[in-house]
Protein backbone atom coordinates (compact mmCIF):
# COMPACT_ATOMS: atom_id res chain seq x y z
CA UNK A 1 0.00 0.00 0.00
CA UNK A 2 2.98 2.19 -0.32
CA UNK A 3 2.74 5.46 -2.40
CA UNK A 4 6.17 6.77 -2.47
CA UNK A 5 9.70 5.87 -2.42
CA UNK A 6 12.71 7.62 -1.29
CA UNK A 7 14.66 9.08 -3.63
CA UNK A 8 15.87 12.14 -5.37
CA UNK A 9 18.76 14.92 -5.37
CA UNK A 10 19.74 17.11 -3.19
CA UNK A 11 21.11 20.79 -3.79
CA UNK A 12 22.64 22.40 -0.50
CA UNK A 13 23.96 26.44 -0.97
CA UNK A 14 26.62 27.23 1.21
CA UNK A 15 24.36 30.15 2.85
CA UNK A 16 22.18 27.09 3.69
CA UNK A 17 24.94 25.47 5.70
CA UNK A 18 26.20 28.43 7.02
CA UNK A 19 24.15 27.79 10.41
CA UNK A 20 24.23 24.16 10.74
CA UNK A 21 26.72 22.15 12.53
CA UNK A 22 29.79 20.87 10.74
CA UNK A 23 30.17 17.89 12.82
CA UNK A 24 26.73 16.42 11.71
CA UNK A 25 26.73 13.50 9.16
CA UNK A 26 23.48 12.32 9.26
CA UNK A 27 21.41 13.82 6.68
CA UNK A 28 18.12 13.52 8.45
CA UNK A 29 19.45 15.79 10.94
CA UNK A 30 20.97 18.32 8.83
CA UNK A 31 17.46 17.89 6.55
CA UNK A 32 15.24 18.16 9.99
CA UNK A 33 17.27 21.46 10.92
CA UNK A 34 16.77 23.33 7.21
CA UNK A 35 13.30 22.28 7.53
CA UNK A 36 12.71 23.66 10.90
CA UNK A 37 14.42 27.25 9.55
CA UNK A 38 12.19 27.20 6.61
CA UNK A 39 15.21 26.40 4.09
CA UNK A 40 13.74 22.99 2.97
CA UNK A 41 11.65 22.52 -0.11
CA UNK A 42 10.56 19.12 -2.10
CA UNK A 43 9.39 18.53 -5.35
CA UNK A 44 7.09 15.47 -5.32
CA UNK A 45 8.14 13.70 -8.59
CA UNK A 46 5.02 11.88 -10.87
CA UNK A 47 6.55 10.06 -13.09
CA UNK A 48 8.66 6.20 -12.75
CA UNK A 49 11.90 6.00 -11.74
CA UNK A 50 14.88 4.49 -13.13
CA UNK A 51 17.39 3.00 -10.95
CA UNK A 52 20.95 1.97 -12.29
CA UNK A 53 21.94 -0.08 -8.84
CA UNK A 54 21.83 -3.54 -11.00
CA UNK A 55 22.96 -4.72 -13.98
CA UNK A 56 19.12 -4.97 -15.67
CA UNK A 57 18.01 -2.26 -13.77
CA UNK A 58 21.19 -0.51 -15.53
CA UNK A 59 19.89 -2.02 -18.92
CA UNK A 60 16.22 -0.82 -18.62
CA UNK A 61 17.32 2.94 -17.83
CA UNK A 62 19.74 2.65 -20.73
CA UNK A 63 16.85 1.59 -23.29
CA UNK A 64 14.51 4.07 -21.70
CA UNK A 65 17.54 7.05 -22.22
CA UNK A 66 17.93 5.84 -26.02
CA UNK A 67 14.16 5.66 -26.54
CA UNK A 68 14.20 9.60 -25.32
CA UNK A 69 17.02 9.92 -27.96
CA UNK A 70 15.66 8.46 -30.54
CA UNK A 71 12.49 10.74 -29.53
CA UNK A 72 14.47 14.01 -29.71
CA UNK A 73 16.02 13.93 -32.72
């Protein structure tokens, strides 16, 4: 019954970081603390995503990349 996954990219400024603590390496911290300034935004993503963490999954995003290719030219 799950509806999301996590995933995505993240994009940090350096004026973002300026207030957090250097010695922190745990992203949900750092994450819960830009949040809690109001310097956190998401994106919520609607279409599939590829994964390249395996060999078919590798092969799948590959044919899905030349298929946009092939599209575009």
């Amino acid at each position: 019954d799950m509806e999301y996954i996590d995933y995505g990219l993240s994009v940090l400024t350096a004026s973002a970081l300026a207030d957090t603590d250097a010695i922190a390496t745990d992203l949900s911290t750092l994450f819960t603390d830009l949040s809690e300034r109001g310097l956190l935004a998401g994106y919520e993503a609607v279409h599939r995503f590829y994964e390249i963490g395996t060999p078919p999954a590798l092969a799948e995003t590959d044919e899905f990349l030349h298929g946009l290719r092939v599209a575009g030219q």
